[in-house]
PDB file of N, CA and C in Angstrom:
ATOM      1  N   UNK A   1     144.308  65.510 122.072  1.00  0.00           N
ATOM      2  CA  UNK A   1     143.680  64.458 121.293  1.00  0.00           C
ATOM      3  C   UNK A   1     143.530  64.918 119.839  1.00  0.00           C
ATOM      4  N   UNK A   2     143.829  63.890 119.032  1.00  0.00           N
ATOM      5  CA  UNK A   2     143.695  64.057 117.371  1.00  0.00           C
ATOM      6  C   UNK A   2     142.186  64.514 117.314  1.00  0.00           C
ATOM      7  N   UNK A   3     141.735  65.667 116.246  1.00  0.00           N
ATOM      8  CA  UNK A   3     140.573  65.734 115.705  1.00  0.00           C
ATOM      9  C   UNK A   3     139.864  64.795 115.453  1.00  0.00           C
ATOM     10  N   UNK A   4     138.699  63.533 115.614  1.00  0.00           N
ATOM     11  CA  UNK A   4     138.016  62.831 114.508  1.00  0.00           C
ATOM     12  C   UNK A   4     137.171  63.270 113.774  1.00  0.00           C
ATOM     13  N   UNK A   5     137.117  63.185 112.780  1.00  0.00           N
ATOM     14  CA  UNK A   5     135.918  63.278 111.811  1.00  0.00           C
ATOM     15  C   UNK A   5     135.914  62.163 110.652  1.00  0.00           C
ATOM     16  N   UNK A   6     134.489  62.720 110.336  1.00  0.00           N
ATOM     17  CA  UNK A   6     133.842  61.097 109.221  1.00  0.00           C
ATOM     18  C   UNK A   6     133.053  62.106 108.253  1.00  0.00           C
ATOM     19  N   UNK A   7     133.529  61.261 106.935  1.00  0.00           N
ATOM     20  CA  UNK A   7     133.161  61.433 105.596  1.00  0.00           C
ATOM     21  C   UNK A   7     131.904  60.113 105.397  1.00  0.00           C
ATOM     22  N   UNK A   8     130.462  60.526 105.193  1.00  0.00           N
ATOM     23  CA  UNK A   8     130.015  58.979 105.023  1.00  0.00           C
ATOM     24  C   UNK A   8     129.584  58.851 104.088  1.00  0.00           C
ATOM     25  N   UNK A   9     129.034  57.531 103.092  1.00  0.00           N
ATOM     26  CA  UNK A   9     128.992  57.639 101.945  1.00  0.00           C
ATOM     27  C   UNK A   9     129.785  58.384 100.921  1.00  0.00           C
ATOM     28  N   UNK A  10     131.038  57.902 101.180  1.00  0.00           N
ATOM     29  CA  UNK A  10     132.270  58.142 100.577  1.00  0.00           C
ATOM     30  C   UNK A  10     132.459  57.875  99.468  1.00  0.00           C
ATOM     31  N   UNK A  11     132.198  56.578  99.220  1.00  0.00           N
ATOM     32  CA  UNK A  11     131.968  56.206  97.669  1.00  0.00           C
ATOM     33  C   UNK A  11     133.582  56.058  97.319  1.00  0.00           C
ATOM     34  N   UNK A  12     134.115  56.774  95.938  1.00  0.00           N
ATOM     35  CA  UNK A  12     135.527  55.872  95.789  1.00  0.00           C
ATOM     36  C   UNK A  12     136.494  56.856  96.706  1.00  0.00           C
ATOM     37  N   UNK A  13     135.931  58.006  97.650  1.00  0.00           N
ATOM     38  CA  UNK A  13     136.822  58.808  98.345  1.00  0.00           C
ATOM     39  C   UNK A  13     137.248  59.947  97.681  1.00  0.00           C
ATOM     40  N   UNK A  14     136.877  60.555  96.989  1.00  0.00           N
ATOM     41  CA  UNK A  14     137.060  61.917  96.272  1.00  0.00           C
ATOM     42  C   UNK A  14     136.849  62.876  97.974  1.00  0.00           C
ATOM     43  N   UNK A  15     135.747  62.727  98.132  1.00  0.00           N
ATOM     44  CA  UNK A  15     135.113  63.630  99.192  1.00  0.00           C
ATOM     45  C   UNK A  15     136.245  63.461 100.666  1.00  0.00           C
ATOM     46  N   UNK A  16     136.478  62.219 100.898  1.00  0.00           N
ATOM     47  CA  UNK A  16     137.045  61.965 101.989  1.00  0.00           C
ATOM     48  C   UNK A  16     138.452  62.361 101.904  1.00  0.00           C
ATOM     49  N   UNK A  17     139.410  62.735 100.367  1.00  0.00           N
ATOM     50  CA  UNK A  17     140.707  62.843 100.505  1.00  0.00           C
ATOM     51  C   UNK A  17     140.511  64.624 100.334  1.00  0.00           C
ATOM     52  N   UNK A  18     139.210  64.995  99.766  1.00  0.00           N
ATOM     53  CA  UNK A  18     139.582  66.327  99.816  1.00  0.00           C
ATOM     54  C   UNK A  18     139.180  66.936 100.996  1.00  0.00           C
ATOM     55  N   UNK A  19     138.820  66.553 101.958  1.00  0.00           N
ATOM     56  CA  UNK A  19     138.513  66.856 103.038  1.00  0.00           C
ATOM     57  C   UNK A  19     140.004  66.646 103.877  1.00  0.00           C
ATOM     58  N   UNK A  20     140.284  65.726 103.631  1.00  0.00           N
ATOM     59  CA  UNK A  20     141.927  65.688 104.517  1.00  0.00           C
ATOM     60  C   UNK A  20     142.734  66.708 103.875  1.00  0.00           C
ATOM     61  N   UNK A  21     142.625  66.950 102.645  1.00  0.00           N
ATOM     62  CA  UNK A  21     143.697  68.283 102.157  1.00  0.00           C
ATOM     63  C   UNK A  21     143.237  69.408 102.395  1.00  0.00           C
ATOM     64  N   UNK A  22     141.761  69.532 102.492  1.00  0.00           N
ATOM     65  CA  UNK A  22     141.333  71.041 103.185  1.00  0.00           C
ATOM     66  C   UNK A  22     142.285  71.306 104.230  1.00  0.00           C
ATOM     67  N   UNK A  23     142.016  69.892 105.414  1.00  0.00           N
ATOM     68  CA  UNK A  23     142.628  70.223 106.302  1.00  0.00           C
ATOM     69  C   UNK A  23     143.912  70.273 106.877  1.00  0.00           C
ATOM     70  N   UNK A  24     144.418  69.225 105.629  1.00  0.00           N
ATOM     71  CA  UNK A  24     145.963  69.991 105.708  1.00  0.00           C
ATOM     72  C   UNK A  24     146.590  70.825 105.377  1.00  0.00           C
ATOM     73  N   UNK A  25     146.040  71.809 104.069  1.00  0.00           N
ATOM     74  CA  UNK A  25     145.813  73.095 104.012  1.00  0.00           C
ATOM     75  C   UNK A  25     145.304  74.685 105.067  1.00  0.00           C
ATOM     76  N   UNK A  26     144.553  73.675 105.137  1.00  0.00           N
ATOM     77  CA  UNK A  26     144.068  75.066 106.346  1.00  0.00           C
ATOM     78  C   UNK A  26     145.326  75.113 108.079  1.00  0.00           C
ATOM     79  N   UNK A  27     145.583  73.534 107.835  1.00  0.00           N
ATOM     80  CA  UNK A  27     147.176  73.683 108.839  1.00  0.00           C
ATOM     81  C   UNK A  27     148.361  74.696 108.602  1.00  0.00           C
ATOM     82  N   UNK A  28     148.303  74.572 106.908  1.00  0.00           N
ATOM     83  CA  UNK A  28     149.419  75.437 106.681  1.00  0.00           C
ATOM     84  C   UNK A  28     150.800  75.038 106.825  1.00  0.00           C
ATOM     85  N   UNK A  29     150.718  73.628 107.461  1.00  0.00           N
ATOM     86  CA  UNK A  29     152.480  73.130 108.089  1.00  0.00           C
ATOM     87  C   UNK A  29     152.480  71.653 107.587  1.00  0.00           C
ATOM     88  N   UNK A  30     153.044  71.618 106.546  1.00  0.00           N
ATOM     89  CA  UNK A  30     153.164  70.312 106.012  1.00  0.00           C
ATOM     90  C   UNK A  30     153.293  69.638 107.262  1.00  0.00           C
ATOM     91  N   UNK A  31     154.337  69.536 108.643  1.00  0.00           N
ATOM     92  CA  UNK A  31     154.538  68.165 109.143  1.00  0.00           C
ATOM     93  C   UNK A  31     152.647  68.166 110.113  1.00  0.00           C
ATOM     94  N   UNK A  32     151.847  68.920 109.708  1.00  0.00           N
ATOM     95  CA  UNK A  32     150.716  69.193 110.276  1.00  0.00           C
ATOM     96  C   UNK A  32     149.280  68.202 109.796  1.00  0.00           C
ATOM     97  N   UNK A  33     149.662  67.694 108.483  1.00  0.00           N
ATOM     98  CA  UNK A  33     148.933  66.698 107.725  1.00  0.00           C
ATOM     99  C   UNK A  33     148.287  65.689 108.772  1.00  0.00           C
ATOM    100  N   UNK A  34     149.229  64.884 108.893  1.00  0.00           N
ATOM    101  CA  UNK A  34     148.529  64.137 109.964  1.00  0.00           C
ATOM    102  C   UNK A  34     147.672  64.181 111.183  1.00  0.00           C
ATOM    103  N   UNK A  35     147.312  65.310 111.591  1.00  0.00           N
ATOM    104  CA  UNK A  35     147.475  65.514 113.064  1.00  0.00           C
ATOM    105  C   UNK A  35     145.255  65.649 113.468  1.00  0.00           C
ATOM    106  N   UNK A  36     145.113  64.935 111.937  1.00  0.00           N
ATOM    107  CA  UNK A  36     143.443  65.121 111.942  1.00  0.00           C
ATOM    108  C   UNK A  36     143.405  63.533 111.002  1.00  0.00           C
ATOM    109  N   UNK A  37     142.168  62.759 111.997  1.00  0.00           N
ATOM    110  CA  UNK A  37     141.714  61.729 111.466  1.00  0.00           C
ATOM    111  C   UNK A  37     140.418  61.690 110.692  1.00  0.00           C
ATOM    112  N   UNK A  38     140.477  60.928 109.768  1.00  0.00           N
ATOM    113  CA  UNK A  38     139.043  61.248 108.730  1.00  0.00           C
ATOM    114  C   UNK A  38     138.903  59.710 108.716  1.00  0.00           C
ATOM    115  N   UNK A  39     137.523  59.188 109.327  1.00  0.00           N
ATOM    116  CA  UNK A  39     136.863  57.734 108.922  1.00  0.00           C
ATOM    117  C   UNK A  39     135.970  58.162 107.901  1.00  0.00           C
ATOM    118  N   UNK A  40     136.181  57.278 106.837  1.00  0.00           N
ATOM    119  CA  UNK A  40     135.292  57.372 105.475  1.00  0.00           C
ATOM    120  C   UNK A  40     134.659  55.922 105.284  1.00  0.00           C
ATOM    121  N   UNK A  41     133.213  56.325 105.437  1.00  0.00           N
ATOM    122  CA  UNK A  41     132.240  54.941 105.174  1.00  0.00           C
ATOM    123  C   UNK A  41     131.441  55.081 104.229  1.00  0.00           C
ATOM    124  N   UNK A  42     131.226  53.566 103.951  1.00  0.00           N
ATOM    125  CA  UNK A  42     130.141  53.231 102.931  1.00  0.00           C
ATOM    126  C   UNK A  42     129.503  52.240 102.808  1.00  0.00           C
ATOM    127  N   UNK A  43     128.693  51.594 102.422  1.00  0.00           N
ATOM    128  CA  UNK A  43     128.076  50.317 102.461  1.00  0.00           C
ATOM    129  C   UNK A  43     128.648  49.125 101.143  1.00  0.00           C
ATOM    130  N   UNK A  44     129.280  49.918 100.124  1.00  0.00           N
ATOM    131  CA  UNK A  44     129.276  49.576  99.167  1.00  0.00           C
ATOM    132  C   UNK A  44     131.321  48.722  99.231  1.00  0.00           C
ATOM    133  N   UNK A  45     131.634  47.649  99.308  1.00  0.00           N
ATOM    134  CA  UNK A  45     132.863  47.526  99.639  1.00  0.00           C
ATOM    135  C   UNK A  45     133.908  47.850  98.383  1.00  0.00           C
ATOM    136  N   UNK A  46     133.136  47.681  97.107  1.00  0.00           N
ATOM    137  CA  UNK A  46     134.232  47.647  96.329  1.00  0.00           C
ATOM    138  C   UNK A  46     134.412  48.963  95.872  1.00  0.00           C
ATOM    139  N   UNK A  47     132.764  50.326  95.913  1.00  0.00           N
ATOM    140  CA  UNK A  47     133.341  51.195  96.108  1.00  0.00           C
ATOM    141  C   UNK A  47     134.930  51.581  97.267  1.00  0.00           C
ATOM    142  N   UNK A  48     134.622  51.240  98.147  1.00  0.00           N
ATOM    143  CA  UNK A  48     135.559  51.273  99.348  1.00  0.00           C
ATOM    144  C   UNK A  48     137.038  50.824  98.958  1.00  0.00           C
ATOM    145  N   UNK A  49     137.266  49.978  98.204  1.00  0.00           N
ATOM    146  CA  UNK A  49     137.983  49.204  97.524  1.00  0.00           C
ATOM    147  C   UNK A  49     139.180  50.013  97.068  1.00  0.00           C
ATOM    148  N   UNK A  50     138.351  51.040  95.652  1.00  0.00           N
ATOM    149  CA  UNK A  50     139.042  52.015  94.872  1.00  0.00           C
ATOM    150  C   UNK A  50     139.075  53.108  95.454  1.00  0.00           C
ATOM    151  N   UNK A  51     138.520  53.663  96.891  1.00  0.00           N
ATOM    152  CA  UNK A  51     139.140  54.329  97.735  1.00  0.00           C
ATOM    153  C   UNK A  51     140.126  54.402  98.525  1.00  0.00           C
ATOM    154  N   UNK A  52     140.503  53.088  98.954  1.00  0.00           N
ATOM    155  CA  UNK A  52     141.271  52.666  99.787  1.00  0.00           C
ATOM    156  C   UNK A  52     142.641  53.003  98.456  1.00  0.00           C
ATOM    157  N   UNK A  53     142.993  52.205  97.585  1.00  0.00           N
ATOM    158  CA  UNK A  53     144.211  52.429  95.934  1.00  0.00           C
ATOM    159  C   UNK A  53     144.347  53.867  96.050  1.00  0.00           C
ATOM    160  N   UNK A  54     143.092  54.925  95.700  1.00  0.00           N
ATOM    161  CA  UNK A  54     143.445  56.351  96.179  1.00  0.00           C
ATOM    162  C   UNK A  54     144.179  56.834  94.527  1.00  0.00           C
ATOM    163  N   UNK A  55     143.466  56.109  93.374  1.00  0.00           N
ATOM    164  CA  UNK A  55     143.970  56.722  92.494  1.00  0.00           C
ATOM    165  C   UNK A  55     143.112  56.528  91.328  1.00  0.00           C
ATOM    166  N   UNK A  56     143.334  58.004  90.812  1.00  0.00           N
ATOM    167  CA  UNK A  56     142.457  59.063  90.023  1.00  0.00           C
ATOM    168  C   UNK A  56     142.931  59.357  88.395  1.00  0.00           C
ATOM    169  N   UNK A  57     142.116  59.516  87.739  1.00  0.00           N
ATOM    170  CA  UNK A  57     142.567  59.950  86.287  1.00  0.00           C
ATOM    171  C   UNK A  57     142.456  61.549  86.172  1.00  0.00           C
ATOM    172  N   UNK A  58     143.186  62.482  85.454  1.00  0.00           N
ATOM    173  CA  UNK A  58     143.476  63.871  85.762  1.00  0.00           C
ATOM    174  C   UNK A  58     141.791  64.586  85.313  1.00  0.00           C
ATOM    175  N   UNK A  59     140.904  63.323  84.697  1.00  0.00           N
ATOM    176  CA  UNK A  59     139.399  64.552  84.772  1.00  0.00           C
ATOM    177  C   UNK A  59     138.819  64.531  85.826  1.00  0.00           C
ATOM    178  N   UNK A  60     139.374  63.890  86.788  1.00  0.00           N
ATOM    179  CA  UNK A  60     138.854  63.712  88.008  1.00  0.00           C
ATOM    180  C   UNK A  60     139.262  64.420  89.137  1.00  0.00           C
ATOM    181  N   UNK A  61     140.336  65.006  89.108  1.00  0.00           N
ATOM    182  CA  UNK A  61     141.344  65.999  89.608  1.00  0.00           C
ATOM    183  C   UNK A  61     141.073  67.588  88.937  1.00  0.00           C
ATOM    184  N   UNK A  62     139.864  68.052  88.030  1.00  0.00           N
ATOM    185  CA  UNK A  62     139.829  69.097  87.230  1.00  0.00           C
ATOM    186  C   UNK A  62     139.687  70.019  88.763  1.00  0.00           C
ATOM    187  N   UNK A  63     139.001  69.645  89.269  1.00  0.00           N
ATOM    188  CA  UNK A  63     138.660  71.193  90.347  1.00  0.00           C
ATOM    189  C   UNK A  63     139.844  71.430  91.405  1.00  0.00           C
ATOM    190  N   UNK A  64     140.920  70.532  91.102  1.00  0.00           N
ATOM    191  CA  UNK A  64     142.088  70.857  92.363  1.00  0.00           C
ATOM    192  C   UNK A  64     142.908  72.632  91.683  1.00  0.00           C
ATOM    193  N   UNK A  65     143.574  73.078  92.309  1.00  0.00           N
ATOM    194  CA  UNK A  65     144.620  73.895  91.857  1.00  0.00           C
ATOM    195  C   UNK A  65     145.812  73.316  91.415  1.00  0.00           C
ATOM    196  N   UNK A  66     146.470  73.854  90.858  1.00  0.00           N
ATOM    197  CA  UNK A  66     147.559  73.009  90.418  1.00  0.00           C
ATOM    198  C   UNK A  66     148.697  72.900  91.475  1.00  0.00           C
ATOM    199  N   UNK A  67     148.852  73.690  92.825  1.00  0.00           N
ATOM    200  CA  UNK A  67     149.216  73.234  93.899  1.00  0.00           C
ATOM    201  C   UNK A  67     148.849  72.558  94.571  1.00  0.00           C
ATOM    202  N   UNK A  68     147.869  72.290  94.904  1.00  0.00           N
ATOM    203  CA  UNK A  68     146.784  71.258  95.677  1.00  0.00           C
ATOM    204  C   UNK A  68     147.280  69.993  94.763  1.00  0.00           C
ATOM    205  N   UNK A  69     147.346  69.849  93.580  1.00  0.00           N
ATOM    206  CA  UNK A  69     147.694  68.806  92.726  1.00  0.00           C
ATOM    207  C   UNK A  69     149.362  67.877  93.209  1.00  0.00           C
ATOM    208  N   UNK A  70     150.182  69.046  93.171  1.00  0.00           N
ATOM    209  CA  UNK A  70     151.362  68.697  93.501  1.00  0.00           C
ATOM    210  C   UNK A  70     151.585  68.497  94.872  1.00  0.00           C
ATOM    211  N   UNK A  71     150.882  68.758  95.933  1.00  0.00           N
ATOM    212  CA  UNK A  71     150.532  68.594  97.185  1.00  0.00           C
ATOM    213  C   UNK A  71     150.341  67.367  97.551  1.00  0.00           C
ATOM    214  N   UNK A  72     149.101  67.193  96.971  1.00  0.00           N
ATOM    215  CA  UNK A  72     148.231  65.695  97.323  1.00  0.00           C
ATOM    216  C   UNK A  72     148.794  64.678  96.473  1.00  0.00           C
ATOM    217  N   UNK A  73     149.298  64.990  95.026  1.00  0.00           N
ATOM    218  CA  UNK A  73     149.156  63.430  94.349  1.00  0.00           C
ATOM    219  C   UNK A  73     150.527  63.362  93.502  1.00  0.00           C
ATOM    220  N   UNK A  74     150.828  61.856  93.272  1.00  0.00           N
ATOM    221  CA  UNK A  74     151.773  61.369  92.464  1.00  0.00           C
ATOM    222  C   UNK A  74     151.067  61.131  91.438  1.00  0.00           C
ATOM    223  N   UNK A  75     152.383  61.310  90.323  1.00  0.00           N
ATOM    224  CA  UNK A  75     151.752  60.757  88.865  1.00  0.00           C
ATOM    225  C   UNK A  75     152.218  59.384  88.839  1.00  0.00           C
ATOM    226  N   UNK A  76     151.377  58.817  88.102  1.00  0.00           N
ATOM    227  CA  UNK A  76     151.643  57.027  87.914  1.00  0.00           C
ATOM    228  C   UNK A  76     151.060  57.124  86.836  1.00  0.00           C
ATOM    229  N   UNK A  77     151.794  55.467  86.086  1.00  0.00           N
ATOM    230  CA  UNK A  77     150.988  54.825  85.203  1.00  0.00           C
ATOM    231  C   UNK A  77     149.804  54.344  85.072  1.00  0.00           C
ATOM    232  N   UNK A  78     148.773  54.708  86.150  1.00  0.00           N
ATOM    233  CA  UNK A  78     147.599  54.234  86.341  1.00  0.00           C
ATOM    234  C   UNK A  78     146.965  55.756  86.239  1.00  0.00           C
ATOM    235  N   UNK A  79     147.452  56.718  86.355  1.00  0.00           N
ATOM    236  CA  UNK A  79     146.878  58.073  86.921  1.00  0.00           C
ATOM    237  C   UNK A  79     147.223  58.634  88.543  1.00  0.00           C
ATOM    238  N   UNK A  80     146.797  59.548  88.766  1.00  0.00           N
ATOM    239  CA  UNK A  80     147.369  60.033  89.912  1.00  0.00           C
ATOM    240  C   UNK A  80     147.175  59.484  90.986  1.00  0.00           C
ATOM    241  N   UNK A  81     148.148  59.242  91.896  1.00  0.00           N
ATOM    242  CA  UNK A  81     147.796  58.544  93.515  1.00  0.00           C
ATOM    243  C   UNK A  81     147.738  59.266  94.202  1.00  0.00           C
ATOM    244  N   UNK A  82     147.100  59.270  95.357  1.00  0.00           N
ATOM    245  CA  UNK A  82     147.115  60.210  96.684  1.00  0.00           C
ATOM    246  C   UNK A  82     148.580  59.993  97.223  1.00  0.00           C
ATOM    247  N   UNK A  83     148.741  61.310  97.847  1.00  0.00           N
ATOM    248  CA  UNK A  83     150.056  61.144  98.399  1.00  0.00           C
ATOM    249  C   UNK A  83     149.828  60.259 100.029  1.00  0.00           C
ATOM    250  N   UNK A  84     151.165  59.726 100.225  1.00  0.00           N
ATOM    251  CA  UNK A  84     150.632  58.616 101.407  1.00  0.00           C
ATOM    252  C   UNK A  84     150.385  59.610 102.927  1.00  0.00           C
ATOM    253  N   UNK A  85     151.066  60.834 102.694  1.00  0.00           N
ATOM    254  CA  UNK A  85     150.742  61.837 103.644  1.00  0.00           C
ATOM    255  C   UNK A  85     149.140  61.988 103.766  1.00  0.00           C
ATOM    256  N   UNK A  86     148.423  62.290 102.597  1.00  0.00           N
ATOM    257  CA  UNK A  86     147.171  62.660 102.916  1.00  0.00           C
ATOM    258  C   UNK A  86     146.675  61.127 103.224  1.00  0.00           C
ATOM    259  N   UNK A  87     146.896  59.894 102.312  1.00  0.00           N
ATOM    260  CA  UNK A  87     146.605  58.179 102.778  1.00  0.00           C
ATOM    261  C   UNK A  87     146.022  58.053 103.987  1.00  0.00           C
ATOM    262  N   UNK A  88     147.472  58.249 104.575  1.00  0.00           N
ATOM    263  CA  UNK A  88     147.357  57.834 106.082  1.00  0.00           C
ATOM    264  C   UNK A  88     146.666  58.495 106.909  1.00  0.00           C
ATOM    265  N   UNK A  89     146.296  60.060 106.991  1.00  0.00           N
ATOM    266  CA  UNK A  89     145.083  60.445 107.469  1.00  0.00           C
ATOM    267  C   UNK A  89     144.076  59.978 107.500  1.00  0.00           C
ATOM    268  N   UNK A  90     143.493  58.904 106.530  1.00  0.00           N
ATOM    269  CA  UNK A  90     142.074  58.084 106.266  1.00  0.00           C
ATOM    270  C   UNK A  90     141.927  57.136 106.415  1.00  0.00           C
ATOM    271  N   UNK A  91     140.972  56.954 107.346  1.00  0.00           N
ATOM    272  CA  UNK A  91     140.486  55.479 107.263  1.00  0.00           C
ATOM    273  C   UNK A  91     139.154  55.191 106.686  1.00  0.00           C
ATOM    274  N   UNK A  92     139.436  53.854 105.615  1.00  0.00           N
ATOM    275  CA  UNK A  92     138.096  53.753 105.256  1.00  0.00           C
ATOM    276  C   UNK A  92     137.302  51.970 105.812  1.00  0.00           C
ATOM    277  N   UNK A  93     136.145  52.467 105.718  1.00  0.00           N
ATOM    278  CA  UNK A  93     135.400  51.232 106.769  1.00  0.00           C
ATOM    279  C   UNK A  93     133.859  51.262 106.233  1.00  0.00           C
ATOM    280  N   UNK A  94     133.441  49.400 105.944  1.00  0.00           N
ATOM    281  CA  UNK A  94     131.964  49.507 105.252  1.00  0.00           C
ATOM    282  C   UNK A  94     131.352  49.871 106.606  1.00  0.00           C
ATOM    283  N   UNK A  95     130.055  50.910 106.726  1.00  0.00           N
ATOM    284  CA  UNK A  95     129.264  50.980 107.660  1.00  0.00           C
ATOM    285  C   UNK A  95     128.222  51.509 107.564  1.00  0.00           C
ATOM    286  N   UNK A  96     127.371  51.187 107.869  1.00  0.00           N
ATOM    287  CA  UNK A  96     125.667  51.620 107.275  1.00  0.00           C
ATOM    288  C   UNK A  96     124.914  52.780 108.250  1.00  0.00           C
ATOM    289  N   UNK A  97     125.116  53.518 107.944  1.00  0.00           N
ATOM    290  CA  UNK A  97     124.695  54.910 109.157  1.00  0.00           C
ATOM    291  C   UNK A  97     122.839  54.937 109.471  1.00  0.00           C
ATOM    292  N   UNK A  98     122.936  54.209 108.557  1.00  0.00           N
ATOM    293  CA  UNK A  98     121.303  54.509 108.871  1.00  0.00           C
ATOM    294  C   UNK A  98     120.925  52.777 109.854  1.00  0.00           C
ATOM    295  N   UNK A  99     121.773  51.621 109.920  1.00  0.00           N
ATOM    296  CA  UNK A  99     121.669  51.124 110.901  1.00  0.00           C
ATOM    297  C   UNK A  99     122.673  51.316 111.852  1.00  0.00           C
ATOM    298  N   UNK A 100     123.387  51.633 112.050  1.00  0.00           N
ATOM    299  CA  UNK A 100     123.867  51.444 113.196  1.00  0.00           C
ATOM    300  C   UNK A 100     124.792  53.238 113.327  1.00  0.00           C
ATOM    301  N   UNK A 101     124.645  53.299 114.540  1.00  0.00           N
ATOM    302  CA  UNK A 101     125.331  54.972 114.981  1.00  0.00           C
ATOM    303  C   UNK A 101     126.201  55.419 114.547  1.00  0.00           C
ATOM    304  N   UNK A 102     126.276  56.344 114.438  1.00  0.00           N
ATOM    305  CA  UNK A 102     127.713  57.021 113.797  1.00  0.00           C
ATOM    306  C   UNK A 102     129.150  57.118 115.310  1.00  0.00           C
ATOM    307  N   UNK A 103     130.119  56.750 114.453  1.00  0.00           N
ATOM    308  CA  UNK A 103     130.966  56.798 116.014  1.00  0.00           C
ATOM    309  C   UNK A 103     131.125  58.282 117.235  1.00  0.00           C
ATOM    310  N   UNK A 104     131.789  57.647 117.986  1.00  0.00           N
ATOM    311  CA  UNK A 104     131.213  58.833 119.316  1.00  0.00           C
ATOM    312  C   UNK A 104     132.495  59.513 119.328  1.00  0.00           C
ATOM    313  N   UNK A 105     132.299  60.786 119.977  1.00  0.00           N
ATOM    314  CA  UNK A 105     133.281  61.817 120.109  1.00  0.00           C
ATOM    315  C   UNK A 105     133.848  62.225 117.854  1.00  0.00           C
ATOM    316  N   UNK A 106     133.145  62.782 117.353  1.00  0.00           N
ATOM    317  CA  UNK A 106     133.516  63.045 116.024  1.00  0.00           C
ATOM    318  C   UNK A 106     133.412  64.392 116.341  1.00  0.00           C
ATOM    319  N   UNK A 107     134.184  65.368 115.895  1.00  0.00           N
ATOM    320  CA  UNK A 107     134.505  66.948 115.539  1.00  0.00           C
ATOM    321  C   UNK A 107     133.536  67.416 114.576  1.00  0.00           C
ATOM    322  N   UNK A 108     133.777  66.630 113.470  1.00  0.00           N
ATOM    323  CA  UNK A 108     133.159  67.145 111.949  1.00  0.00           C
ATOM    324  C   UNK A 108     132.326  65.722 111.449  1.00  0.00           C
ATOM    325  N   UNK A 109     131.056  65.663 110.616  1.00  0.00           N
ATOM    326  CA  UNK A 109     130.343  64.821 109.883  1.00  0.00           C
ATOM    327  C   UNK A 109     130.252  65.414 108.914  1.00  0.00           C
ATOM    328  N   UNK A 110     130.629  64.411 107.361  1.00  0.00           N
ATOM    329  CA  UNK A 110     130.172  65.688 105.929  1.00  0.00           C
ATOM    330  C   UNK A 110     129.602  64.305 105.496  1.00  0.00           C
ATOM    331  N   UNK A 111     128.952  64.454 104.493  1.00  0.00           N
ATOM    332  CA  UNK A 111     128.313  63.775 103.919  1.00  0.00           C
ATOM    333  C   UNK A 111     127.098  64.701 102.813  1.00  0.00           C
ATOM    334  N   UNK A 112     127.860  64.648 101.332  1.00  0.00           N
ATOM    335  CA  UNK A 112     127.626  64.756 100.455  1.00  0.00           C
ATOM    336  C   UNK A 112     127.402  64.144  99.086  1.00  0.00           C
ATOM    337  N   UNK A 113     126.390  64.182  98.130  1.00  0.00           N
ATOM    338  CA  UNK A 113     125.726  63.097  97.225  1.00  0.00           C
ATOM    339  C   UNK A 113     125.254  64.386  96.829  1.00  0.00           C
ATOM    340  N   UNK A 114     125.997  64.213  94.681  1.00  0.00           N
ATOM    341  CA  UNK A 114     125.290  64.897  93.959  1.00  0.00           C
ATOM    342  C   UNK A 114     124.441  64.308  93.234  1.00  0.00           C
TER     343      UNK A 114
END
């Protein structure tokens, strides 16, 4: 069975895509990307919105390595996109944790707010 885990209060998904490249990093095997699911929630939809697009301007990208960079993202005319490898690892979904449960059988919960 695929890993699940959930990113909550995700917000535009910074947290939730670097969490999928940890872990496709820590795989070590590119065709290995996929092989871990990340649900990323929030209450907020249109945050959710510009998570779901998955694209970033390069001050927003300052703490990647510059492999991690070429890893995860395309350059565009908008700024950088997530690559659809790390994409498709994520799902994002409005959901309010403080009403209703967090889903069952999850591996990992992160949830971070600076």
């Amino acid at each position: 069975m695929r890993p699940q885990n959930a990113v909550v209060g995700c917000s535009t998904g910074e947290d939730a895509y670097a969490c999928a490249l940890l872990l496709a990093t820590t795989a070590a095997l590119p065709d290995r990307i996929g092989t871990s699911r990340i649900f990323a929630t929030d209450t907020d939809t249109q945050q959710l919105a510009l998570a779901r697009r998955g694209v970033y301007q390069a001050a927003q990208l300052g703490q990647l390595t510059p492999a991690q960079r070429q890893q995860a993202f395309v350059a565009t005319a908008m700024g950088y996109r997530i690559s659809s490898a790390i994409r498709e690892g994520v799902i994002f979904a409005a959901h309010d944790l403080l009403h209703a449960p967090p889903f069952a059988h999850l591996d990992l919960i992160v949830c971070r707010k600076t």
